[in-house]
Protein backbone atom coordinates (compact mmCIF):
# COMPACT_ATOMS: atom_id res chain seq x y z
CA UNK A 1 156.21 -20.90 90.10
CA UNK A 2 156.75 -18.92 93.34
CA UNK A 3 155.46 -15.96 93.21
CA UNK A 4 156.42 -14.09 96.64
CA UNK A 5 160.23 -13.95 97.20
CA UNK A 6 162.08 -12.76 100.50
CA UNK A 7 165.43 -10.57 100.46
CA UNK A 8 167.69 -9.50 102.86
CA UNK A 9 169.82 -6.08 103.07
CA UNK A 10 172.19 -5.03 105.27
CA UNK A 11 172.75 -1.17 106.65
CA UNK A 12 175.32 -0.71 103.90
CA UNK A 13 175.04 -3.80 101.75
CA UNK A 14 173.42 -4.56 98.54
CA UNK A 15 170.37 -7.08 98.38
CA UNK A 16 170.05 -10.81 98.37
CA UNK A 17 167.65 -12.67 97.60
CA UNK A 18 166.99 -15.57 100.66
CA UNK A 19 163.93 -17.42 99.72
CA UNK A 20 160.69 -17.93 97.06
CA UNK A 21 157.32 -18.53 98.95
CA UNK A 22 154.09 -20.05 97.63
CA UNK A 23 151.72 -18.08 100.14
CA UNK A 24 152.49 -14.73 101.85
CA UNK A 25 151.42 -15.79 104.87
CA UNK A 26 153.89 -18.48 104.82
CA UNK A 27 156.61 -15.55 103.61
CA UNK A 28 156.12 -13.40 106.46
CA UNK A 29 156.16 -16.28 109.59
CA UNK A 30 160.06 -16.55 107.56
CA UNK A 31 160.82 -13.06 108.09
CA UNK A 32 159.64 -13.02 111.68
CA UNK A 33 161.56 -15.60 112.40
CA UNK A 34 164.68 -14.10 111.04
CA UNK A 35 163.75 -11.07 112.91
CA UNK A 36 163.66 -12.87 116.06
CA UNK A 37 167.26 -14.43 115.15
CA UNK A 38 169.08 -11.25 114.20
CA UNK A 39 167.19 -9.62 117.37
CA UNK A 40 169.00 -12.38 119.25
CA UNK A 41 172.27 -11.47 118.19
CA UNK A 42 171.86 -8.19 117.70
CA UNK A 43 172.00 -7.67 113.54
CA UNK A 44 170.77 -4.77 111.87
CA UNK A 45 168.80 -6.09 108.98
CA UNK A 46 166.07 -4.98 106.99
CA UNK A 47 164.09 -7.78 104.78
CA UNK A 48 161.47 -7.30 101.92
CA UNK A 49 158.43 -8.65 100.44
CA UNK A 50 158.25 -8.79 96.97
CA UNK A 51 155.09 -10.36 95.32
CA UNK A 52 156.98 -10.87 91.71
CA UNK A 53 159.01 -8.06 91.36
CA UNK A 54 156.77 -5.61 93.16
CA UNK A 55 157.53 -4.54 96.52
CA UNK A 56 155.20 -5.28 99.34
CA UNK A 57 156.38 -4.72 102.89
CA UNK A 58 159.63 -4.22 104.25
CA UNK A 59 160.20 -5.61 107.52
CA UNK A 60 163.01 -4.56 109.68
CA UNK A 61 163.99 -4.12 113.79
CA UNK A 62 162.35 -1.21 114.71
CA UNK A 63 159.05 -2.19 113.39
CA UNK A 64 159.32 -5.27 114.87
CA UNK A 65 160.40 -3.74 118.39
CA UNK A 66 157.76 -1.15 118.13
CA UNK A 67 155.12 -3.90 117.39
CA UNK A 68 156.33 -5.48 120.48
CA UNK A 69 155.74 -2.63 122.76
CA UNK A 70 152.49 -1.68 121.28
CA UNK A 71 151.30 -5.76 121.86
CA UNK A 72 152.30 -5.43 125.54
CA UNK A 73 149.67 -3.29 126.60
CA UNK A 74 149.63 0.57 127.34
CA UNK A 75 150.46 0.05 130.83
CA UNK A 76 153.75 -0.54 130.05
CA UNK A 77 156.64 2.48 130.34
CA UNK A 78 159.34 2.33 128.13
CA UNK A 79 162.74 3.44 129.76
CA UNK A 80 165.27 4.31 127.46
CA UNK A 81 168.73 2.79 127.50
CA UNK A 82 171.56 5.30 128.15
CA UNK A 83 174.77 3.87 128.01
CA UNK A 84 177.82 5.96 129.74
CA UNK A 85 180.95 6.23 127.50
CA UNK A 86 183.68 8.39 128.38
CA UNK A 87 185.35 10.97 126.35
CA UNK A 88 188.42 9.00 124.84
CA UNK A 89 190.42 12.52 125.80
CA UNK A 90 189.38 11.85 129.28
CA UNK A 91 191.14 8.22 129.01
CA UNK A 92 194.27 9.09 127.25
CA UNK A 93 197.57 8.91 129.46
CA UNK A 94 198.45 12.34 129.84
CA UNK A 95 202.41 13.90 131.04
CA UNK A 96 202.47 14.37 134.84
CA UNK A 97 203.52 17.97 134.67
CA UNK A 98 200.15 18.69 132.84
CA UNK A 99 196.82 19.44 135.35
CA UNK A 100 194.09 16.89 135.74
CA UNK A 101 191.65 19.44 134.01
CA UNK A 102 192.46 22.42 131.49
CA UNK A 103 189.31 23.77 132.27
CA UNK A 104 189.01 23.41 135.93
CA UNK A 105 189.64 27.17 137.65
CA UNK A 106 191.99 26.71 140.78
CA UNK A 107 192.23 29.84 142.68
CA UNK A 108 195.72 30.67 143.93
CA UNK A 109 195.38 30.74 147.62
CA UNK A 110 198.13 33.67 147.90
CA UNK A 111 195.60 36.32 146.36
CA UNK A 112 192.77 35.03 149.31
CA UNK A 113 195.57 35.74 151.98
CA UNK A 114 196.39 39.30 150.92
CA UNK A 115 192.78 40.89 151.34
């Protein structure tokens, strides 16, 4: 019998089991590996190690990615990855009588002229 079984759960998904391992080391080289792959294309997945029916380890990206950075060395700087997205308001086709920006003061040039 196999005593240490592997599942797999999504962000919002119920659990599967994947596969039954002899030896944990053998279990967790699996789950690395599937870490790797879902890093790769860019799944969100959490896996567990159950020995029986008792929980383990869970494994999932950001411990993986944090392991990562840690191994590298603590001369390395992490930069952090900002990504520019504009408002969808800012993108939506507006009427041509409307001004460019509701919130934008424009002075009247009149009022300047008359002091």
């Amino acid at each position: 019998m196999l005593p240490y079984k592997v599942t797999k759960r999504y962000q919002r998904g119920a659990e599967q089991s994947l596969a039954r391992f002899q030896e944990q080391d053998d279990a967790k080289l699996f789950i690395q590996a599937k870490l790797e792959w879902d890093a790769n294309y860019k799944v969100n997945a959490s896996y567990q190690l159950y020995d029986f029916d008792d929980l383990i380890e869970e494994f999932s990206q950001d411990q993986s990615a944090a392991g990562e950075a840690t191994s590298q060395g603590q001369g390395t700087q992490q930069t952090s990855k900002q990504v520019f997205s504009p408002s969808p308001l800012q993108m939506a086709p507006r009427p041509g009588s409307v001004p460019y920006s509701s919130f934008k003061d424009v002075k009247d040039t009149k009022d300047d002229d008359k002091k």
